[in-house]
C-alpha atoms as a PDB file:
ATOM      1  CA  UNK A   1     -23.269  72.753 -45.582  1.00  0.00           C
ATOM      2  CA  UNK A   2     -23.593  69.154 -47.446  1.00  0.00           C
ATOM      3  CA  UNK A   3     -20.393  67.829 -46.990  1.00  0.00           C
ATOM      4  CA  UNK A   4     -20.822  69.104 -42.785  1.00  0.00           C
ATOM      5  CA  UNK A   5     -24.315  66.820 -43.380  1.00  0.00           C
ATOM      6  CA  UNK A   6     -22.616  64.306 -45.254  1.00  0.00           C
ATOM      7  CA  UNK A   7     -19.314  64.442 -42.861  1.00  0.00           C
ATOM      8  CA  UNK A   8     -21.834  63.837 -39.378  1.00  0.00           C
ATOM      9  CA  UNK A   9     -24.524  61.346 -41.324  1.00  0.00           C
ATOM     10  CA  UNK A  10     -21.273  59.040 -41.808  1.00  0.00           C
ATOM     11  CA  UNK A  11     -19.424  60.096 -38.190  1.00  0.00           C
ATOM     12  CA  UNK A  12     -23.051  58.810 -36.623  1.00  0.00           C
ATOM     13  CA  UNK A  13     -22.989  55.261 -38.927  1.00  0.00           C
ATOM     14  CA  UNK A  14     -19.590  54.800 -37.368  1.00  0.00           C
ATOM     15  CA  UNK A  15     -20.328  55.182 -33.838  1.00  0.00           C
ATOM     16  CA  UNK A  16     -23.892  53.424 -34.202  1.00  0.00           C
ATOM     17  CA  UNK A  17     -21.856  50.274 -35.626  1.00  0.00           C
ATOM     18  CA  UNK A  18     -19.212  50.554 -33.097  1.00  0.00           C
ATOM     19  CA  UNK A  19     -22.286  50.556 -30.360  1.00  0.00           C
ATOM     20  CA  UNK A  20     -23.358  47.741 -32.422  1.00  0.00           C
ATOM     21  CA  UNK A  21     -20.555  45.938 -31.875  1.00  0.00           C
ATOM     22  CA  UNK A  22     -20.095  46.407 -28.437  1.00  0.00           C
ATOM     23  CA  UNK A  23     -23.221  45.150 -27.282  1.00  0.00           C
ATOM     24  CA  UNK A  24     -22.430  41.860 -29.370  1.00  0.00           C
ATOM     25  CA  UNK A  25     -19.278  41.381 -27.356  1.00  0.00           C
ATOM     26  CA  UNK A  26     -21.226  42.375 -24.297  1.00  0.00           C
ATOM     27  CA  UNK A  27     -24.220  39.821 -24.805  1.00  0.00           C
ATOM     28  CA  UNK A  28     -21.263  37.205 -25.759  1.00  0.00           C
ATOM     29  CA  UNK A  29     -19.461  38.088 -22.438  1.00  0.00           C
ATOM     30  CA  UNK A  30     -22.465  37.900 -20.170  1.00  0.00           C
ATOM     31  CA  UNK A  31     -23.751  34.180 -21.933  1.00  0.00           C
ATOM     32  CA  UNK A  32     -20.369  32.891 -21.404  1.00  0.00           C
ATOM     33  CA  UNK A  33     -20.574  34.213 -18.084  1.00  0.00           C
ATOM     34  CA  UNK A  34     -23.711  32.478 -17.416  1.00  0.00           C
ATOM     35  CA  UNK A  35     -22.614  29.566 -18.602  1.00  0.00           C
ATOM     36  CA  UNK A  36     -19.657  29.527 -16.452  1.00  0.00           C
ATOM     37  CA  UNK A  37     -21.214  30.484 -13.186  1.00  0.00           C
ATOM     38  CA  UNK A  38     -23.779  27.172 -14.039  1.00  0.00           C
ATOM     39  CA  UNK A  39     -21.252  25.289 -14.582  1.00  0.00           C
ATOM     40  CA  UNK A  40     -19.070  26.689 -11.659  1.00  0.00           C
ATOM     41  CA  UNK A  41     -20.729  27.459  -9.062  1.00  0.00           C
ATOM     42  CA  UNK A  42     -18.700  29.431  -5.976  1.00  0.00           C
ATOM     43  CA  UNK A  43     -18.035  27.113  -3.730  1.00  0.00           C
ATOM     44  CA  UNK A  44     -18.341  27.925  -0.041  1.00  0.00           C
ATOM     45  CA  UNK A  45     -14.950  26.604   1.969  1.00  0.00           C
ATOM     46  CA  UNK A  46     -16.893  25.552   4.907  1.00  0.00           C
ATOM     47  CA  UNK A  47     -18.988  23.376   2.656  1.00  0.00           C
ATOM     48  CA  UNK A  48     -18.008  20.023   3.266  1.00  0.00           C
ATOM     49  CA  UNK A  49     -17.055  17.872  -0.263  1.00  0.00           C
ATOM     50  CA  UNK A  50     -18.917  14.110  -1.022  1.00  0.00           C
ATOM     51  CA  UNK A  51     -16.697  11.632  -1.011  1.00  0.00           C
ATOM     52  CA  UNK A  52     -15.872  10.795  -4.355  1.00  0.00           C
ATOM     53  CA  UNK A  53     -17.383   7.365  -5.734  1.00  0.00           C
ATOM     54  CA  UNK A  54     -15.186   4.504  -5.286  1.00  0.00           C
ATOM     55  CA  UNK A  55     -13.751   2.320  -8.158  1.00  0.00           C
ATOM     56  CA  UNK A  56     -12.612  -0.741  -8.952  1.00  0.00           C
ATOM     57  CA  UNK A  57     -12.064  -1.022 -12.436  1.00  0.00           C
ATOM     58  CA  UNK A  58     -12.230   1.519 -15.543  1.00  0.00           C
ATOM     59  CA  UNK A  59     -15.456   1.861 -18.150  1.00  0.00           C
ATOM     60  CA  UNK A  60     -14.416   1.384 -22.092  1.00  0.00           C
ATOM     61  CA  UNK A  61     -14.504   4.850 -22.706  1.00  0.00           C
ATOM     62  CA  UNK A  62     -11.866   5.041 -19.190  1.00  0.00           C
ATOM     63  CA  UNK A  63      -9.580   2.615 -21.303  1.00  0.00           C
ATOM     64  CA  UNK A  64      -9.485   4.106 -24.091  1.00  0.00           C
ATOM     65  CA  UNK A  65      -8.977   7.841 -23.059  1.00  0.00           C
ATOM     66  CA  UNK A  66      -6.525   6.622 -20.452  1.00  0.00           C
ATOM     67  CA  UNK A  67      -4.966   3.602 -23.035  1.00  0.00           C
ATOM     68  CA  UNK A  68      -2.018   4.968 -23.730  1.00  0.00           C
ATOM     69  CA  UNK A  69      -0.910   5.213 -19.787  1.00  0.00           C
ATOM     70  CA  UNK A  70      -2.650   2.351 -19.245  1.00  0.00           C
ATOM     71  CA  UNK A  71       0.619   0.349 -20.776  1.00  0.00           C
ATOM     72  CA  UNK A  72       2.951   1.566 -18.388  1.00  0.00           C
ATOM     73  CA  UNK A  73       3.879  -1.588 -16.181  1.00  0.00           C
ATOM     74  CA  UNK A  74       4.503   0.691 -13.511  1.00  0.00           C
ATOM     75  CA  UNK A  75       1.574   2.133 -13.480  1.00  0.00           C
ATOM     76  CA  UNK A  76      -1.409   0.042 -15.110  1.00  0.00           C
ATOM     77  CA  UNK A  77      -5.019  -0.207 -14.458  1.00  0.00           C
ATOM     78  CA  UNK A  78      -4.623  -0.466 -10.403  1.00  0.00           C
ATOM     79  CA  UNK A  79      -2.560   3.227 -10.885  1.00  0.00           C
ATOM     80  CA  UNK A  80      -5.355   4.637 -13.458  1.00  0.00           C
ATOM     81  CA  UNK A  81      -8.258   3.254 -10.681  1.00  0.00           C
ATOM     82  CA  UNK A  82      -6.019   5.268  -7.612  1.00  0.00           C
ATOM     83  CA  UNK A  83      -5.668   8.458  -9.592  1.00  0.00           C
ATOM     84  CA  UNK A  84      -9.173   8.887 -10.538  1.00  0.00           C
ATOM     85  CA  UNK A  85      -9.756   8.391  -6.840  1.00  0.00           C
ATOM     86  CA  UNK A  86      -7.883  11.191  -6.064  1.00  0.00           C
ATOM     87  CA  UNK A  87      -8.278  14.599  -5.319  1.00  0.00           C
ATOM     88  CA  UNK A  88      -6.147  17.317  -5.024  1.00  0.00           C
ATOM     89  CA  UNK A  89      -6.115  21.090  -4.596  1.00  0.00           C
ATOM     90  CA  UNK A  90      -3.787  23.151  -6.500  1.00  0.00           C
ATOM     91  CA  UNK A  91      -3.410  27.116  -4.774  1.00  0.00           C
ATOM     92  CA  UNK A  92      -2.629  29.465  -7.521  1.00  0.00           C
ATOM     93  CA  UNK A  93      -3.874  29.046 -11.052  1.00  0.00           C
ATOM     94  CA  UNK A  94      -1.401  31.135 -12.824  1.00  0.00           C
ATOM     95  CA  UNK A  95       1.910  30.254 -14.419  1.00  0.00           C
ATOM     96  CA  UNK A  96       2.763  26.795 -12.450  1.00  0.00           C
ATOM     97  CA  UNK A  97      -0.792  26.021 -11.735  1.00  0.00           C
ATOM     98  CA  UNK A  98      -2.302  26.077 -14.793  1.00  0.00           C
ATOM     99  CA  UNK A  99       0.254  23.260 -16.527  1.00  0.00           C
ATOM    100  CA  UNK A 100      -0.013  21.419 -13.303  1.00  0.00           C
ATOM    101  CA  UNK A 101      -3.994  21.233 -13.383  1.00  0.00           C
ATOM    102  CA  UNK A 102      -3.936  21.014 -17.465  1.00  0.00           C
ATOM    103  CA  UNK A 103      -1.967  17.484 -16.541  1.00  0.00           C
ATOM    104  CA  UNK A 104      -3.389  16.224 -13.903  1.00  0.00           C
ATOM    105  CA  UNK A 105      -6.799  16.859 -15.542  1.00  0.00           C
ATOM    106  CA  UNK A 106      -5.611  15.136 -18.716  1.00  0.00           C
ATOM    107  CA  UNK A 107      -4.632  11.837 -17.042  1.00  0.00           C
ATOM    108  CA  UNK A 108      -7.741  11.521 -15.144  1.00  0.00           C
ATOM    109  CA  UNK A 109      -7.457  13.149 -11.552  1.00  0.00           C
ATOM    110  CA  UNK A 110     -10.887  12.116 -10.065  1.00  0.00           C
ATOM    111  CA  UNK A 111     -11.310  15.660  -8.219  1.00  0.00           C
ATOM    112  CA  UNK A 112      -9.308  19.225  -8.585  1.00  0.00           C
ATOM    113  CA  UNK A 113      -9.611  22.117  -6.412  1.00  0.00           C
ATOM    114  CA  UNK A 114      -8.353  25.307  -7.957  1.00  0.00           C
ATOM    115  CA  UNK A 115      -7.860  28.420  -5.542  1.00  0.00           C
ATOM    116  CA  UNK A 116      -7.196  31.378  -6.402  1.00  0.00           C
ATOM    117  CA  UNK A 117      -8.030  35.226  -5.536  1.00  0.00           C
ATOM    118  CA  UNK A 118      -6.830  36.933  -8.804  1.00  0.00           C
ATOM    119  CA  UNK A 119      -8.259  37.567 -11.764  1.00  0.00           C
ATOM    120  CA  UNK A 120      -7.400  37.056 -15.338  1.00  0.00           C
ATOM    121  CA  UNK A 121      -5.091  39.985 -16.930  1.00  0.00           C
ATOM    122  CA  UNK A 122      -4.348  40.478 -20.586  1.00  0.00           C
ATOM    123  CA  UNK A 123      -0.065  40.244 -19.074  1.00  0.00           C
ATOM    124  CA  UNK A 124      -0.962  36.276 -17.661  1.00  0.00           C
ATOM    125  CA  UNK A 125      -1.865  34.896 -21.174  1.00  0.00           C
ATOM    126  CA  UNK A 126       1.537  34.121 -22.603  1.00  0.00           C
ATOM    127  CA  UNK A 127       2.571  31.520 -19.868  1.00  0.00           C
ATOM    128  CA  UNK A 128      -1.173  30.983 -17.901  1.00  0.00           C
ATOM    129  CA  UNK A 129      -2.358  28.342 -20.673  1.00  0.00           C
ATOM    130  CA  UNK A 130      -6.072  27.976 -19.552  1.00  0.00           C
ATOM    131  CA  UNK A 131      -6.745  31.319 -19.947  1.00  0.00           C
ATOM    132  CA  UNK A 132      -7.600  33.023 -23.151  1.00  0.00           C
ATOM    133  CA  UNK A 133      -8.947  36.669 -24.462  1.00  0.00           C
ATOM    134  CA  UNK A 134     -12.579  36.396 -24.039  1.00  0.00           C
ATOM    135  CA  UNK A 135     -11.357  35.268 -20.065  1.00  0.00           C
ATOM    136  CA  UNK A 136      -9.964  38.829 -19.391  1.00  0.00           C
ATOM    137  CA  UNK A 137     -11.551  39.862 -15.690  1.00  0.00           C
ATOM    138  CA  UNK A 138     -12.534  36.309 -14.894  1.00  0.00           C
ATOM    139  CA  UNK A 139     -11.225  34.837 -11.667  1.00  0.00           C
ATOM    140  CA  UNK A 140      -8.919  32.530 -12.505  1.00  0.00           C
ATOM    141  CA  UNK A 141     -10.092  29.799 -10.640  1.00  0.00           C
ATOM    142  CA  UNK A 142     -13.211  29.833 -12.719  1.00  0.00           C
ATOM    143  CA  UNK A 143     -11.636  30.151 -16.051  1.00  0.00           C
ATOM    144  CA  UNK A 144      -9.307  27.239 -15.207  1.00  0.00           C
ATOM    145  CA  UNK A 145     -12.271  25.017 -14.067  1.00  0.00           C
ATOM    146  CA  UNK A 146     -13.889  25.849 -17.509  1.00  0.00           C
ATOM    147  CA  UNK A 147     -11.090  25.316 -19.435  1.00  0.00           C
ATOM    148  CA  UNK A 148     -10.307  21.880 -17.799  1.00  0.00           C
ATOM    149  CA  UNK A 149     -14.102  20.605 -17.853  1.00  0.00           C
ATOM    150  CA  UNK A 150     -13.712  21.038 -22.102  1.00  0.00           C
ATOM    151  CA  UNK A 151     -10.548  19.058 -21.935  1.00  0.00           C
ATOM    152  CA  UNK A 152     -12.007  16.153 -19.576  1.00  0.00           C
ATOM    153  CA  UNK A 153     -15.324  16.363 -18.466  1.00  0.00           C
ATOM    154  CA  UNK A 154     -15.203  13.361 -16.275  1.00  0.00           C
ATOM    155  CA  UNK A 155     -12.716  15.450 -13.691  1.00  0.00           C
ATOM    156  CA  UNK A 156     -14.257  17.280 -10.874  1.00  0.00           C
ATOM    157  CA  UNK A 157     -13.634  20.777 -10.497  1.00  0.00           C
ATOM    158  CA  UNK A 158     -14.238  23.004  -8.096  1.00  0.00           C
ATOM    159  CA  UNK A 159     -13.111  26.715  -8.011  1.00  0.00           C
ATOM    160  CA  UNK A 160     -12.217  28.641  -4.756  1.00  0.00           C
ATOM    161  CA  UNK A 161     -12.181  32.594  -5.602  1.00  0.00           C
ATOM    162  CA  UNK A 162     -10.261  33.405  -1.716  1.00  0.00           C
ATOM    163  CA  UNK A 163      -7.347  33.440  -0.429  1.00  0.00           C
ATOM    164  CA  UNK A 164      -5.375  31.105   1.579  1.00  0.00           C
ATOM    165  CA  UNK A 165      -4.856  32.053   4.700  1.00  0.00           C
ATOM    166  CA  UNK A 166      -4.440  31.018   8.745  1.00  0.00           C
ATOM    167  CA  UNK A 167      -8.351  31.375   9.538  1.00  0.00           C
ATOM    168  CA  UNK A 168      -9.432  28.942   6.348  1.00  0.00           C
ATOM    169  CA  UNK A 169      -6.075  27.170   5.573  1.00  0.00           C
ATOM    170  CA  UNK A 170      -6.887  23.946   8.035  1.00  0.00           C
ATOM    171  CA  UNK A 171     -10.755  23.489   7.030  1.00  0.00           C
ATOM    172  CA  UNK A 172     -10.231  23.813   2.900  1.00  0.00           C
ATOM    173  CA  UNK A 173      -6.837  21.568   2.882  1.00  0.00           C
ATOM    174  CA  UNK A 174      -7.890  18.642   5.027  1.00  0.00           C
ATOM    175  CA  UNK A 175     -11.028  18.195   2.422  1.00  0.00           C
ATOM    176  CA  UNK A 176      -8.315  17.106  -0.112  1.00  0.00           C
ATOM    177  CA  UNK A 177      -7.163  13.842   1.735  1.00  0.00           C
ATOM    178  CA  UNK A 178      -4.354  11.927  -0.528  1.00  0.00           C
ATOM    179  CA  UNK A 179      -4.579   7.911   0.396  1.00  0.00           C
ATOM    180  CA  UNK A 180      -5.989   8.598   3.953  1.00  0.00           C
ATOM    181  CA  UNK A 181      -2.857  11.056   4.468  1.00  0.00           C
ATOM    182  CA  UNK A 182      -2.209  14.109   6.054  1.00  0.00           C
ATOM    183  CA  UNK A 183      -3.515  15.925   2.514  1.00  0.00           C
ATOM    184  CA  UNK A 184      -2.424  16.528  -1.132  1.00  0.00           C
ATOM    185  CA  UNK A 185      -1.513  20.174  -1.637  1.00  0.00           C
ATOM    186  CA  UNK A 186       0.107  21.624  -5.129  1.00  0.00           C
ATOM    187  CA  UNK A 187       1.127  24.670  -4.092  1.00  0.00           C
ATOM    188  CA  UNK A 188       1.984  27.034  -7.508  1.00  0.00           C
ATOM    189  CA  UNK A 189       1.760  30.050  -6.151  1.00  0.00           C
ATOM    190  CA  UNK A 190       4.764  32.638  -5.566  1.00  0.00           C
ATOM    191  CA  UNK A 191       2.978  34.494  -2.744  1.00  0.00           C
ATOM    192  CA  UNK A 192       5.382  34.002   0.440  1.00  0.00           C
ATOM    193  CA  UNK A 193       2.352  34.642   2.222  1.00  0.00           C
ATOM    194  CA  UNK A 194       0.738  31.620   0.869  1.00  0.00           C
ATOM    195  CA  UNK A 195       3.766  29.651   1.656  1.00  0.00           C
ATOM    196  CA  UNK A 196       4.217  30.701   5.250  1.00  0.00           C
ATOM    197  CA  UNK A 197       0.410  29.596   5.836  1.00  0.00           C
ATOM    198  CA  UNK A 198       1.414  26.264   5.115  1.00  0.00           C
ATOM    199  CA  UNK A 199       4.545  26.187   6.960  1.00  0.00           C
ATOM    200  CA  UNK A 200       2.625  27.241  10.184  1.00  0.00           C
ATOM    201  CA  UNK A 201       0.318  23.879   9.712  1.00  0.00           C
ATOM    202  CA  UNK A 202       2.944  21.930   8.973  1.00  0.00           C
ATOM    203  CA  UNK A 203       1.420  21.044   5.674  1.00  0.00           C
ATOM    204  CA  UNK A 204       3.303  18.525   3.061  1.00  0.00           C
ATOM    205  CA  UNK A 205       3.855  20.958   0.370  1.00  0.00           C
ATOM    206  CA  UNK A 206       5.855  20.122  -3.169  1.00  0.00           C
ATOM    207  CA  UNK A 207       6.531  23.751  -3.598  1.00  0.00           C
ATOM    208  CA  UNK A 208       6.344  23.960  -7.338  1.00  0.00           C
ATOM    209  CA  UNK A 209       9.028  26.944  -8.539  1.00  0.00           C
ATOM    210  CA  UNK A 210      10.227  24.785 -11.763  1.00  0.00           C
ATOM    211  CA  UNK A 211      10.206  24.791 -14.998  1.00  0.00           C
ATOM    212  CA  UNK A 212       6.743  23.729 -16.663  1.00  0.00           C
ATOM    213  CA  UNK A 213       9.161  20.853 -18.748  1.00  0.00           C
ATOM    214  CA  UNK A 214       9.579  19.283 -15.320  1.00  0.00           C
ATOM    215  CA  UNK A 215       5.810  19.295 -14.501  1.00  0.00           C
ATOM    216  CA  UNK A 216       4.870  16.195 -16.641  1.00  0.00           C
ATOM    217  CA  UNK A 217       8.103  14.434 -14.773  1.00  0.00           C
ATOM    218  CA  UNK A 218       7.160  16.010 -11.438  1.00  0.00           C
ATOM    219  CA  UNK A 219       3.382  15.086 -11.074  1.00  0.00           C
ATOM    220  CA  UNK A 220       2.799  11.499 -13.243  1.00  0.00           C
ATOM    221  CA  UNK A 221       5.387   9.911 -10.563  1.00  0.00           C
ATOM    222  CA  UNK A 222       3.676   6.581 -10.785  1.00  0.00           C
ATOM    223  CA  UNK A 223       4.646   5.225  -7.226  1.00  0.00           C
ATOM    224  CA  UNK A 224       2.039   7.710  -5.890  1.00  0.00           C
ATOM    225  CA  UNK A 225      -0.326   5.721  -7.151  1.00  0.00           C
ATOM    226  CA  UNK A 226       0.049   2.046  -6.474  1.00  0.00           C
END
């Protein structure tokens, strides 16, 4: 009879510390969730986006994040002062996307759209770099705005958790205009879907199936920016 007391006194401290511990990670979850919805709110497509503020030169703080860039003849402070002038929207924040957003956001993008309908899976976090463990559910599009707001807060994000498709293809794309152009689209998803959308509106799309190595090559092509 004592050791069937003893046996369910110590079965019950178990499952009262495992409760214990799961409304920790729960309370964790939720404030980070909080956090991120503050941070990031959903943003309605048929909103229409400010224009982003005009520059002329860079701040000190501009020079020095952006120094190192900054000595690239071909590039230079008129390329920095184009780029942060810029916005773009990226559709798909998985494999391709999130190296494409991590360097776009890391040389000073002024604005970044990130669209996607998919959520984070425990399977994505070997090649989707933005996303981590305590991301697991999360729409992508919001973890990848979180995760690129810690690495540059100056960059606008703004997550879209939809799809692309015929009905809202035309409204969300032409709020992305690239030098008074037709639009700037990164398109890094795989979804033939996706791509057919675009090939119906006759949208300029760099369709981004390449190797992440290429991405740094691919995207800081300096005569885009002068």
């Amino acid at each position: 009879m004592e050791q069937d007391v003893a046996r369910i006194i110590a079965e019950l401290t178990a499952k009262e510390k495992e409760v214990a511990d799961l409304k920790a990670k729960l309370e964790s979850l939720q404030k980070d969730s909080h956090t991120t919805a503050s941070l990031h709110p959903m943003k309605d497509i048929s909103s229409t986006l400010d224009h982003l503020r005009k520059k002329a030169s860079l701040n000190n703080d501009e020079i020095m994040r952006y120094s190192r860039q900054l000595l690239l003849p071909e590039f230079g402070v008129k390329g920095q002062v184009n780029l942060l002038k810029t916005s773009v929207l990226i559709v798909g924040c998985g494999g391709l996307g999130c190296p494409v957003a991590q360097y776009l956001a890391s040389a000073g993008i002024g604005r970044l759209g990130l669209l996607d309908y998919d959520t984070v899976e425990l399977s994505n976090l070997h090649r989707q770099v933005l996303h981590g463990e305590n991301r697991i559910g999360w729409p992508k599009a919001f973890s990848a705005a979180e995760s690129l707001k810690r690495l540059n807060s100056t960059v606008e994000c703004i997550p879209y958790h939809v799809q692309l498709t015929p009905e809202n293809a035309m409204q969300l794309i032409q709020q992305y205009p690239f030098f008074n152009s037709s639009g700037c689209l990164r398109m890094c998803s795989c979804d033939i879907r996706i791509l057919y959308v675009c090939l119906e509106f006759s949208f300029a799309v760099p369709y981004c199936q390449a190797f992440p190595i290429l991405l740094p090559l691919l995207f800081f092509n300096t005569k885009l920016f002068l």
